[in-house]
N, C-alpha and C. Protein backbone atom coordinates (compact mmCIF):
# COMPACT_ATOMS: atom_id res chain seq x y z
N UNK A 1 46.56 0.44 -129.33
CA UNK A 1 47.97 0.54 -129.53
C UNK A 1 48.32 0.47 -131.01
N UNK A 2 47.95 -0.44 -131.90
CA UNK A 2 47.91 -0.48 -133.47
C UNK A 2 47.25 0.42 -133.73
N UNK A 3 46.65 1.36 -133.45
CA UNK A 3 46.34 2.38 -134.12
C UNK A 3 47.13 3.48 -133.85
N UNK A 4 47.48 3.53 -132.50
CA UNK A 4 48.58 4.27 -132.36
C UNK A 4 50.62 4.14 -132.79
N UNK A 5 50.23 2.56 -133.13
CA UNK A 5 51.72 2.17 -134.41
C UNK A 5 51.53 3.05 -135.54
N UNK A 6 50.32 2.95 -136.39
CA UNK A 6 49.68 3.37 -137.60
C UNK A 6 50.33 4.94 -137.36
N UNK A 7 49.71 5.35 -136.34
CA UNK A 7 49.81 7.44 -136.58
C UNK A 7 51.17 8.02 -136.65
N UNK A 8 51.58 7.05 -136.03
CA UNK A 8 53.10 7.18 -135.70
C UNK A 8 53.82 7.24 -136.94
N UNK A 9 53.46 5.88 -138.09
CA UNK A 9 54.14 5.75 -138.84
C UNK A 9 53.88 6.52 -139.83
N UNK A 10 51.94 7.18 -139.72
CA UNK A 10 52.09 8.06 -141.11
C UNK A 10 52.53 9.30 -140.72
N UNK A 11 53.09 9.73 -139.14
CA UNK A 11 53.65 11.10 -138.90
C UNK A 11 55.54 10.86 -139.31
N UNK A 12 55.81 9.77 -138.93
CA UNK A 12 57.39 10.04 -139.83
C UNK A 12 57.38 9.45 -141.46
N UNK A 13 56.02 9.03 -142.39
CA UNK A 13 56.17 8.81 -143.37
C UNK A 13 55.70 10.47 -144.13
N UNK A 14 55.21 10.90 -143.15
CA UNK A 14 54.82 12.10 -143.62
C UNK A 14 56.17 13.50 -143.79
N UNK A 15 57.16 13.16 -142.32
CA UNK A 15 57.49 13.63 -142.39
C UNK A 15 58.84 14.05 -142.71
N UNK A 16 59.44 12.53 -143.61
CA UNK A 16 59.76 12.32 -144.53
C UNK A 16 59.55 12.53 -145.89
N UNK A 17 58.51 12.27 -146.30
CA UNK A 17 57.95 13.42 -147.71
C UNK A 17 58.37 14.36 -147.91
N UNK A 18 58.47 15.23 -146.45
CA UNK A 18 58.53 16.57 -146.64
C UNK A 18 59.95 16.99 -146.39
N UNK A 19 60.76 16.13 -145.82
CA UNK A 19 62.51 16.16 -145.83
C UNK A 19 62.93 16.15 -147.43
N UNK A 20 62.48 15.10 -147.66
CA UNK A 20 62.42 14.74 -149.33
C UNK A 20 62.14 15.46 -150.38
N UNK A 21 60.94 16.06 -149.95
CA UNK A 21 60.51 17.21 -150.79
C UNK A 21 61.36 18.73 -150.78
N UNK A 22 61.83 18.98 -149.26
CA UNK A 22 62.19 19.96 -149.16
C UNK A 22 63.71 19.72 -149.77
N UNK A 23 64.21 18.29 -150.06
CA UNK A 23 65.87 18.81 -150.29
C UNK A 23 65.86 19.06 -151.79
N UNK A 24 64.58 17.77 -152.62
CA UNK A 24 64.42 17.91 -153.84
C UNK A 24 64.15 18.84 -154.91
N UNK A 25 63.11 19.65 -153.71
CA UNK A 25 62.46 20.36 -154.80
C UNK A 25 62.63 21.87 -153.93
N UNK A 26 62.91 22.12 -152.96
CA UNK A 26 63.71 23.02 -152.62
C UNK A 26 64.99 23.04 -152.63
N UNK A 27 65.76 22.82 -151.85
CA UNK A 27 67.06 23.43 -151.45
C UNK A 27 68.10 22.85 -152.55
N UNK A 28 67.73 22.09 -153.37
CA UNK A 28 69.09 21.66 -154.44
C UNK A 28 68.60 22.64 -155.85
N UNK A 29 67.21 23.01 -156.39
CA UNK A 29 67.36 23.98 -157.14
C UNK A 29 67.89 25.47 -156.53
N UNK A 30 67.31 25.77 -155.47
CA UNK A 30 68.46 26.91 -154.87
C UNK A 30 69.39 26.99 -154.85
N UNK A 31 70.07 26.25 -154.66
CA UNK A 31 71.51 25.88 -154.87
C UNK A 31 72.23 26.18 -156.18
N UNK A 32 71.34 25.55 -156.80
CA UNK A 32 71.98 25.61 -158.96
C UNK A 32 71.37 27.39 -158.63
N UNK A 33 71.00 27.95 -158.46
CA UNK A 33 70.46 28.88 -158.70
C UNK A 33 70.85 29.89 -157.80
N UNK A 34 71.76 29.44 -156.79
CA UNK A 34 72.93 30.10 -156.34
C UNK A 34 74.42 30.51 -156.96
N UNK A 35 74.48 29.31 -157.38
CA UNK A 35 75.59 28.77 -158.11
C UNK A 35 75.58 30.07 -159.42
N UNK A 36 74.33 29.96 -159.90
CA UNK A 36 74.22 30.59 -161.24
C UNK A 36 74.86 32.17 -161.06
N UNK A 37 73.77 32.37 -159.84
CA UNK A 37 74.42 33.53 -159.36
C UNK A 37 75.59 34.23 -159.53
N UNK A 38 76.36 33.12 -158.72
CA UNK A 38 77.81 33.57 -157.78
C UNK A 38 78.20 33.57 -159.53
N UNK A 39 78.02 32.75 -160.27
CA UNK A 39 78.97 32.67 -162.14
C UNK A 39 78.60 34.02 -162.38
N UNK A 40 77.46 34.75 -162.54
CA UNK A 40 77.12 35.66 -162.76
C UNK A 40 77.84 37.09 -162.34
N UNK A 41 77.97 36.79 -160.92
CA UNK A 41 78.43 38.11 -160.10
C UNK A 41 80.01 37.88 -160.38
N UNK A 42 80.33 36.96 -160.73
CA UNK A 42 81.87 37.12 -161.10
C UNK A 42 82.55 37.58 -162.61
N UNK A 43 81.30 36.90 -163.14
CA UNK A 43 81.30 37.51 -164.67
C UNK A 43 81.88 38.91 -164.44
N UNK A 44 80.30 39.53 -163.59
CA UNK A 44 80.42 40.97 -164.03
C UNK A 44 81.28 41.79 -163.29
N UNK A 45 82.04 41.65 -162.19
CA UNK A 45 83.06 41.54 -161.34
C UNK A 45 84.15 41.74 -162.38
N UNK A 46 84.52 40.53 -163.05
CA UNK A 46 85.46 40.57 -164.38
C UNK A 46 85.29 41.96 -165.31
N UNK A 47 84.06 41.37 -165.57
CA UNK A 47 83.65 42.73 -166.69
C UNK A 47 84.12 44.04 -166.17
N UNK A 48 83.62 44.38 -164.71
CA UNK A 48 83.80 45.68 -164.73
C UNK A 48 85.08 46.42 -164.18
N UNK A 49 86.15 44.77 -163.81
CA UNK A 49 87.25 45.19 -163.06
C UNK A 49 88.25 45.48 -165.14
N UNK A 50 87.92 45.33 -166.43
CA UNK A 50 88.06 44.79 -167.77
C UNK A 50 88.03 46.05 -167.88
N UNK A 51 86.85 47.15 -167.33
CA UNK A 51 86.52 48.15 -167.90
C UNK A 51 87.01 49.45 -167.36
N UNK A 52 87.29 48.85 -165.68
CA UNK A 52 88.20 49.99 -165.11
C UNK A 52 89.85 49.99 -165.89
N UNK A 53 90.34 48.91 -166.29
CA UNK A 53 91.50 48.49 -166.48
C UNK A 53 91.50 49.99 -168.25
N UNK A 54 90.46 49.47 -168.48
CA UNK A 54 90.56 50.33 -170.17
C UNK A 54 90.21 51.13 -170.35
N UNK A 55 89.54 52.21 -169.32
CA UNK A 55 89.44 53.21 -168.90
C UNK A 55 90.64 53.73 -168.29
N UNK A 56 91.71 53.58 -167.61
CA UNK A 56 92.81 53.85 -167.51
C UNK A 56 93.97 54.27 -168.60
N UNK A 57 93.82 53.09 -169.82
CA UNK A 57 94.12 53.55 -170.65
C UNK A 57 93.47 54.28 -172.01
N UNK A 58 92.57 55.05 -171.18
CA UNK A 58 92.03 55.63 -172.33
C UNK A 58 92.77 57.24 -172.19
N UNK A 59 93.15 57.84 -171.58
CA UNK A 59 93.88 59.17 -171.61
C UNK A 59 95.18 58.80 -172.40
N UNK A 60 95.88 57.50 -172.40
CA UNK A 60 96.80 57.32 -173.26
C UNK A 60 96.28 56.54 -174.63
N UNK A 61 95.50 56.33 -174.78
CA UNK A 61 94.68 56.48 -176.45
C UNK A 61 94.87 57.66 -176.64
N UNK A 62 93.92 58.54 -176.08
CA UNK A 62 93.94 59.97 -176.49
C UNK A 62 95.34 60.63 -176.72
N UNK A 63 95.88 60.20 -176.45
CA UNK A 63 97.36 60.90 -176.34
C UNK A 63 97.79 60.60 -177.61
N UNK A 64 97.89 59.45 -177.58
CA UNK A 64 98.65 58.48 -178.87
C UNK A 64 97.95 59.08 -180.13
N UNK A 65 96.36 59.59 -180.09
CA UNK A 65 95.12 59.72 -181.38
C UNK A 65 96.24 61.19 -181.70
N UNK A 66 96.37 61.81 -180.94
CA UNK A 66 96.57 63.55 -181.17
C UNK A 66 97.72 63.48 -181.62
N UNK A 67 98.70 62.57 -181.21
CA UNK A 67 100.29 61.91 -182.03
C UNK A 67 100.26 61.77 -183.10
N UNK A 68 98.92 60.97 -183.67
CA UNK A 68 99.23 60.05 -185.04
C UNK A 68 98.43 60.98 -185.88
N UNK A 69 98.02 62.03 -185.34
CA UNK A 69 97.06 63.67 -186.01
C UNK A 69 97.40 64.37 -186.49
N UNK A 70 98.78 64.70 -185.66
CA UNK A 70 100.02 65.44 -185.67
C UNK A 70 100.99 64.94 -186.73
N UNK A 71 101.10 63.73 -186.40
CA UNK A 71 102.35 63.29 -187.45
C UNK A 71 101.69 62.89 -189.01
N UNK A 72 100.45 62.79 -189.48
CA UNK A 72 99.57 62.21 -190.66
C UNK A 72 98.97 63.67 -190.87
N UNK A 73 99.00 64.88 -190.30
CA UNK A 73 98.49 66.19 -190.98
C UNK A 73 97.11 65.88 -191.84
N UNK A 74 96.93 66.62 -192.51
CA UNK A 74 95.98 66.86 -193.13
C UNK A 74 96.11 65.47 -194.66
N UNK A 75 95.75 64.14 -193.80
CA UNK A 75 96.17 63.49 -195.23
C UNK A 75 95.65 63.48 -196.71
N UNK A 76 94.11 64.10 -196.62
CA UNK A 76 93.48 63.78 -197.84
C UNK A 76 93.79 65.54 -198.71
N UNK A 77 94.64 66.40 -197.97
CA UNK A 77 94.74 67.53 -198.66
C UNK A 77 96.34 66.92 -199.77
N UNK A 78 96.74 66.02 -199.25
CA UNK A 78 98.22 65.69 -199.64
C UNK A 78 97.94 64.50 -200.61
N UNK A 79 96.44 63.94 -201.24
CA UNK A 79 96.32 62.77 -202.41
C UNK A 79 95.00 63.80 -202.98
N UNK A 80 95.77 64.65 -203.71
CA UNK A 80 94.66 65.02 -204.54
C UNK A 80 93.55 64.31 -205.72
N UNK A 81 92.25 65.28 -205.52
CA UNK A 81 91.95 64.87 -206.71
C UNK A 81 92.00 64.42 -208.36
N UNK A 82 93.04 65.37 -208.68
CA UNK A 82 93.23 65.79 -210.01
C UNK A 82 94.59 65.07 -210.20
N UNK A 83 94.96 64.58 -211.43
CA UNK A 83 95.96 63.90 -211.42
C UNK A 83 97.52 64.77 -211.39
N UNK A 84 97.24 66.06 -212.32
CA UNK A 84 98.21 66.75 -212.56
C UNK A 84 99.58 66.48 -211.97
N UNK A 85 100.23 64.78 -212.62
CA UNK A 85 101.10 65.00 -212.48
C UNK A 85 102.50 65.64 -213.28
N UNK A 86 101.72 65.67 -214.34
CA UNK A 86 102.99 67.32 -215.12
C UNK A 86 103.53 67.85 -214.05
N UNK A 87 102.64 68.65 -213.31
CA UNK A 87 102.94 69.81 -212.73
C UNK A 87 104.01 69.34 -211.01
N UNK A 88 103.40 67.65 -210.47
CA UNK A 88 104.41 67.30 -209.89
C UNK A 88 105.71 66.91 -210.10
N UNK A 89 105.56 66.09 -211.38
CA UNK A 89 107.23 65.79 -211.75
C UNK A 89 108.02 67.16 -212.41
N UNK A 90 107.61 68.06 -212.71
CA UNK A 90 108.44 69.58 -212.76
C UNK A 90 108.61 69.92 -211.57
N UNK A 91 107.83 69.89 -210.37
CA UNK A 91 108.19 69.76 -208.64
C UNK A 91 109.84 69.08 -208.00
N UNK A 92 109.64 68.13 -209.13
CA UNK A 92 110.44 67.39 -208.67
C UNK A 92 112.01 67.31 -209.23
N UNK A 93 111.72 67.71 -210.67
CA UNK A 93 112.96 67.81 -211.30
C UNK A 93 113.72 69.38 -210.53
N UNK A 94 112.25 70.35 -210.44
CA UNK A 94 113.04 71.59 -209.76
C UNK A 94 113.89 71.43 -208.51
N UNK A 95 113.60 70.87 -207.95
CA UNK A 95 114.16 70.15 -206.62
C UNK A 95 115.71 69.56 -206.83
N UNK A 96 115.74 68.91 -208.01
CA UNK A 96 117.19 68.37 -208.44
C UNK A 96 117.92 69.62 -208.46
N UNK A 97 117.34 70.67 -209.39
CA UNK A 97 118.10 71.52 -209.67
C UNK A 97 118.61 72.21 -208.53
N UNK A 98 117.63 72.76 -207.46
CA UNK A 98 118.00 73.33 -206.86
C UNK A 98 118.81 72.87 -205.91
N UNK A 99 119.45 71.43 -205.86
CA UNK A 99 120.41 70.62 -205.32
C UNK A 99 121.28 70.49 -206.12
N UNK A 100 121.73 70.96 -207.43
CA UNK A 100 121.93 71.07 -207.97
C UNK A 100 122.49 69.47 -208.37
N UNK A 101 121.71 68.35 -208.69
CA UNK A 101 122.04 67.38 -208.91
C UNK A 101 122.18 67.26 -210.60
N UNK A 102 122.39 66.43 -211.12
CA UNK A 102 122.86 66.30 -212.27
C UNK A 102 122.51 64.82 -212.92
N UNK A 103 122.49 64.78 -214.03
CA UNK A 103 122.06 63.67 -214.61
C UNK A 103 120.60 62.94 -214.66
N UNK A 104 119.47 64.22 -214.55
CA UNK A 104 118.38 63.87 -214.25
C UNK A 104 117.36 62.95 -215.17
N UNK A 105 116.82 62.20 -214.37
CA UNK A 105 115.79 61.57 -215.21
C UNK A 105 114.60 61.45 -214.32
N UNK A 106 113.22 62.27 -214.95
CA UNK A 106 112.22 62.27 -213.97
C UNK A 106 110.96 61.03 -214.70
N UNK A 107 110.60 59.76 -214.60
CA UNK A 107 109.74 58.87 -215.53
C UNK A 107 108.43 58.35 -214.70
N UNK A 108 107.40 59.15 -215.62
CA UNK A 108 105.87 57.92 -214.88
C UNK A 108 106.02 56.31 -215.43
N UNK A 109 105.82 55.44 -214.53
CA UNK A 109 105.55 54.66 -214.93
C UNK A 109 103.63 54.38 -215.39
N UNK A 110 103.30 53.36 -215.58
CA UNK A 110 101.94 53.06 -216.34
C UNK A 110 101.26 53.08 -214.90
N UNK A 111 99.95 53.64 -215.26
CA UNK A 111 99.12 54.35 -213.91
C UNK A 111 98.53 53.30 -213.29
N UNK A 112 97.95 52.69 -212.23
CA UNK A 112 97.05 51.39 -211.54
C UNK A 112 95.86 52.57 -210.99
N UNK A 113 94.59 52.06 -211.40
CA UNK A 113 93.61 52.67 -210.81
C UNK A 113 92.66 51.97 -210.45
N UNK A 114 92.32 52.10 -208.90
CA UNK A 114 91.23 51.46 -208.43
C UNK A 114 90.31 52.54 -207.60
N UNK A 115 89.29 52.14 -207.04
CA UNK A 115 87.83 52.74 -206.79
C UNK A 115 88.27 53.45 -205.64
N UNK A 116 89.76 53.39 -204.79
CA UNK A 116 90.01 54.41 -203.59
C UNK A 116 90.69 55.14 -203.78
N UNK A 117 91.59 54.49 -204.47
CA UNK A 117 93.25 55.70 -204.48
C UNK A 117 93.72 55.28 -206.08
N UNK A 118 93.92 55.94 -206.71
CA UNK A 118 94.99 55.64 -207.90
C UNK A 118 96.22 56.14 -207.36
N UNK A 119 97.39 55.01 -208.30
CA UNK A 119 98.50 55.38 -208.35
C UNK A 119 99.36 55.53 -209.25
N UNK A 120 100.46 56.07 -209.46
CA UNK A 120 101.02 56.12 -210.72
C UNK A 120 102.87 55.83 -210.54
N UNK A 121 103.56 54.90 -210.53
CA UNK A 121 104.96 54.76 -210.48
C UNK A 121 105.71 55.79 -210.79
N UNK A 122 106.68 56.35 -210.31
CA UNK A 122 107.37 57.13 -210.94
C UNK A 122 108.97 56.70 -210.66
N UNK A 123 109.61 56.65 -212.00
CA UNK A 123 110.99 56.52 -211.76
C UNK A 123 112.00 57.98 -211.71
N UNK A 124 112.87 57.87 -210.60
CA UNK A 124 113.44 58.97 -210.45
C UNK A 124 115.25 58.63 -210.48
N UNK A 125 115.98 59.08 -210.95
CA UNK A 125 117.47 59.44 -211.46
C UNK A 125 118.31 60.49 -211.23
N UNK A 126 119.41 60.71 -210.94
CA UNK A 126 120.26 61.27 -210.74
C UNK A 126 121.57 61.44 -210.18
N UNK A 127 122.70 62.31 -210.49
CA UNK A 127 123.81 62.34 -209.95
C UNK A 127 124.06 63.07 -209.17
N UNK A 128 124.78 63.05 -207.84
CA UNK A 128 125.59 64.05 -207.12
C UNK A 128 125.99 63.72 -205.67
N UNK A 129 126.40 64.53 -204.72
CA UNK A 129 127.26 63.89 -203.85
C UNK A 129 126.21 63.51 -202.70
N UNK A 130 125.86 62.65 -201.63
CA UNK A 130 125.51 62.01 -200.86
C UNK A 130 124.54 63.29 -200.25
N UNK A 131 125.02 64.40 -199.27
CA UNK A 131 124.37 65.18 -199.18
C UNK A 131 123.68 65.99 -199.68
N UNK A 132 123.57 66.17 -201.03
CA UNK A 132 122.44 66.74 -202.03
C UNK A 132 121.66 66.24 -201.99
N UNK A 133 121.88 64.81 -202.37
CA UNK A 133 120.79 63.43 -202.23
C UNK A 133 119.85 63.22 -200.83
N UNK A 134 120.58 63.52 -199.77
CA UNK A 134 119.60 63.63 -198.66
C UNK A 134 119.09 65.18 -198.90
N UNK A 135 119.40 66.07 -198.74
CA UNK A 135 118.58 67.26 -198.92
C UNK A 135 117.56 67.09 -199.63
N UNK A 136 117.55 66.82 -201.09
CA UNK A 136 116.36 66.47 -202.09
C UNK A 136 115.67 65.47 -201.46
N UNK A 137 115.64 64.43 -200.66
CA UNK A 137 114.66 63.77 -200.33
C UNK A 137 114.33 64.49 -198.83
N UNK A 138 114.63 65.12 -197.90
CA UNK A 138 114.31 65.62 -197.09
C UNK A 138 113.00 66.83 -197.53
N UNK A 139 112.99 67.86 -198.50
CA UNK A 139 112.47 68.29 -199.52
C UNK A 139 111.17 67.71 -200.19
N UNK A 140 111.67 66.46 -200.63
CA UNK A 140 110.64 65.47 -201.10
C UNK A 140 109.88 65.43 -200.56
N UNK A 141 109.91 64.89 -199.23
CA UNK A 141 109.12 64.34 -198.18
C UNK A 141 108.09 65.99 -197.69
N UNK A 142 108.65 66.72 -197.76
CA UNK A 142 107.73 68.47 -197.49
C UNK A 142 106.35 68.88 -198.53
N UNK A 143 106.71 68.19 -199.77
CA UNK A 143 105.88 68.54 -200.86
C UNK A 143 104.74 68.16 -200.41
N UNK A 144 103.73 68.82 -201.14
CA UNK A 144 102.37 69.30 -200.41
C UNK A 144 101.42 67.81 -201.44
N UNK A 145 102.04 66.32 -202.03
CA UNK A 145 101.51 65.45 -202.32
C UNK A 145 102.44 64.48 -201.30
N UNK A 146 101.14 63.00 -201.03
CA UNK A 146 101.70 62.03 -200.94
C UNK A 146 102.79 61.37 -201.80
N UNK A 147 103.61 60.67 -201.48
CA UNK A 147 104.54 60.58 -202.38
C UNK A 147 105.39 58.86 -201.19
N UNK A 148 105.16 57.74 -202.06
CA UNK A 148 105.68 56.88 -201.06
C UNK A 148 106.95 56.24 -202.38
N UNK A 149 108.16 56.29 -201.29
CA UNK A 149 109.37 55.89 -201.51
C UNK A 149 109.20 54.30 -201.70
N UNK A 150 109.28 53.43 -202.72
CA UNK A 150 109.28 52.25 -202.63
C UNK A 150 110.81 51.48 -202.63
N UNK A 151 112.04 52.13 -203.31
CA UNK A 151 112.98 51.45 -203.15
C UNK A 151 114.13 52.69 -203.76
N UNK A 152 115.08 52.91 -203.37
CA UNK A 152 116.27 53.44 -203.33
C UNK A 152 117.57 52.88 -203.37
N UNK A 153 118.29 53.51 -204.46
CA UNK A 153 119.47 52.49 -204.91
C UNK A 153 120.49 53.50 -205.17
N UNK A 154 121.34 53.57 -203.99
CA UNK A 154 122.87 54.43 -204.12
C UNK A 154 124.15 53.94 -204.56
N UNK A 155 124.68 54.15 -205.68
CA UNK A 155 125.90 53.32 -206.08
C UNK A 155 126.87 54.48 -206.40
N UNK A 156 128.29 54.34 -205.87
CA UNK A 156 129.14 55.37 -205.99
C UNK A 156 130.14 55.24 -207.45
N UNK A 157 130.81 56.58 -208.02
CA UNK A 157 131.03 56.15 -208.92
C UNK A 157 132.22 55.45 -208.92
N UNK A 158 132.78 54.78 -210.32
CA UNK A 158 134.12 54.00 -210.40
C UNK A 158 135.13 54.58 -209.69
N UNK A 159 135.21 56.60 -209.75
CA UNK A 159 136.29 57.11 -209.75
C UNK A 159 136.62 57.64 -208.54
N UNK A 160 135.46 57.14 -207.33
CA UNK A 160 135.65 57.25 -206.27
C UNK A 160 135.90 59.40 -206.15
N UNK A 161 134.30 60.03 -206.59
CA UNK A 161 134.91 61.36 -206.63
C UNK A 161 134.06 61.85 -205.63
N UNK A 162 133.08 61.10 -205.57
CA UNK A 162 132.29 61.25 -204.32
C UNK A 162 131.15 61.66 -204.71
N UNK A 163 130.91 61.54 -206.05
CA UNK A 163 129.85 61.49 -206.51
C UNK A 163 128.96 60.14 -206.48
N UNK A 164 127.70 60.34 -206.58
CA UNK A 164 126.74 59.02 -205.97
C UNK A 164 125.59 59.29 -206.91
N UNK A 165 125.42 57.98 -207.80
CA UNK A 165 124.22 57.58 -208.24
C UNK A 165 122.71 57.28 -207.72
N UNK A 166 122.03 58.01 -207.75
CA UNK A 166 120.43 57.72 -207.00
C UNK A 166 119.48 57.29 -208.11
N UNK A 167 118.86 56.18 -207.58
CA UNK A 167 117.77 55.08 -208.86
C UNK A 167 116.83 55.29 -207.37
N UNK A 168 115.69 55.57 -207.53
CA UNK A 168 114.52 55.27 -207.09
C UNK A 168 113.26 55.16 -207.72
N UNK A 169 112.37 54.55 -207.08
CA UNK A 169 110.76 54.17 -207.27
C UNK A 169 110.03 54.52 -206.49
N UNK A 170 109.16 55.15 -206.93
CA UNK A 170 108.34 55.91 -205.90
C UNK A 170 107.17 55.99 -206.76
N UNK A 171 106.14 55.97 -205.57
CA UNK A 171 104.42 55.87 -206.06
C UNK A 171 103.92 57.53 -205.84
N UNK A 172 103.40 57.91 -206.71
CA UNK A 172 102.33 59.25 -206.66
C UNK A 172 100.70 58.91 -206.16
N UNK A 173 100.15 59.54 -205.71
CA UNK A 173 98.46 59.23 -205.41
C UNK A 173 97.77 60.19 -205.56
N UNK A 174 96.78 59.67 -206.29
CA UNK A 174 95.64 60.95 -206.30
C UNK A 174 94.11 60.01 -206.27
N UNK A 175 93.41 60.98 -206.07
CA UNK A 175 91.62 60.43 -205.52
C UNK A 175 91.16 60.30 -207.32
N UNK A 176 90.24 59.06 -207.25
CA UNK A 176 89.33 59.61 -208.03
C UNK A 176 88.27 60.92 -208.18
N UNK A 177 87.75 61.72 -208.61
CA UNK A 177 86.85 62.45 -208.42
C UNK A 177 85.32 61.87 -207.70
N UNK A 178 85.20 60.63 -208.43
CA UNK A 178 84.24 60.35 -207.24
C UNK A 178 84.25 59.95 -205.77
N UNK A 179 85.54 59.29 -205.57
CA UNK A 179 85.53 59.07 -204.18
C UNK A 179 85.83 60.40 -203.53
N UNK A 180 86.32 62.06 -204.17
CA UNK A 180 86.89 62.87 -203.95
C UNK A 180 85.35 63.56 -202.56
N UNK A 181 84.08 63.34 -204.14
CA UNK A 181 82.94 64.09 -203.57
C UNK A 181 82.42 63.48 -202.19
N UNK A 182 83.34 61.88 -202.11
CA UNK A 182 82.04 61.52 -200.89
C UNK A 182 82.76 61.68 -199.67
N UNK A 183 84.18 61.87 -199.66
CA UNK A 183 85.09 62.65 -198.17
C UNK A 183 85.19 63.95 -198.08
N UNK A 184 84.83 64.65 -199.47
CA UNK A 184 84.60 66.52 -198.83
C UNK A 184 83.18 66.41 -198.22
């Protein structure tokens, strides 16, 4: 009978070990390693529900790219290489004339040059009535250089004739020649 206590006890000490073993060293790393899983499959769940979402808006990228293509033209044909601005500020005074504005003053200011774009200030002057003044800058804005408006100053005269003073500042741009060679 004590020997049959004994078998008994090493068949549930045994088979206990193996309860033990099996929750320890089986079924609780399965578990983390379920777990890891399911983090995993949701990740990419995320990810790819991220990618349908921006794929949707990718026909309206495209849309928007051919907009901003359209409206920015050909920009590096419009900041030339060469500085020649002689030949723009006579552009520009012709432009008065042919608005027939009056009281012209066309002035570079002192040039800033750095390794992408140089620029050169230009002060611009003149007299005449409100709608000349928009025509000439409507005009402005057509000329075949960049040309950015920095500040505009309309003051009418004392005598109330309907004539209007125009003070602006405006930047010219042109490429260096070396940065010219490495975008053709």
């Amino acid at each position: 009978m004590l020997f049959w206590k004994k078998q008994q006890l090493l068949v549930f000490v045994a088979a206990g070990l193996l309860v033990v073993h099996f929750i320890f060293f089986g079924s609780l790393p399965l578990r983390r390693r379920l777990e890891v899983v399911r983090q995993t499959r949701a990740a990419l769940e995320l990810a790819i529900a991220n990618t349908a979402a921006q794929q949707r808006q990718l026909p309206l990228l495209r849309e928007e790219l051919l907009t901003l293509q359209r409206v920015v033209g050909n920009y590096e044909a419009n900041v030339p290489t060469d500085r020649d601005l002689g030949i723009f500020l006579q552009q520009i005074a012709n432009l008065m004339g042919a608005h027939d504005l009056t009281e012209q003053v066309v002035a570079p200011g002192a040039e800033v040059k750095t390794d992408v774009l140089n620029r050169i200030p230009v002060s611009m002057q003149c007299k005449g009535k409100l709608t000349q003044i928009f025509e000439f800058y409507k005009q402005l804005q057509q000329l075949d250089r960049l040309v950015r408006i920095e500040s505009v100053k309309l003051t009418n005269d004392n005598d109330l004739s309907g004539q209007v003073s125009m003070h602006t500042r405006a930047v010219v741009y042109y490429r260096p020649a070396a940065e010219a060679g490495k975008t053709s």
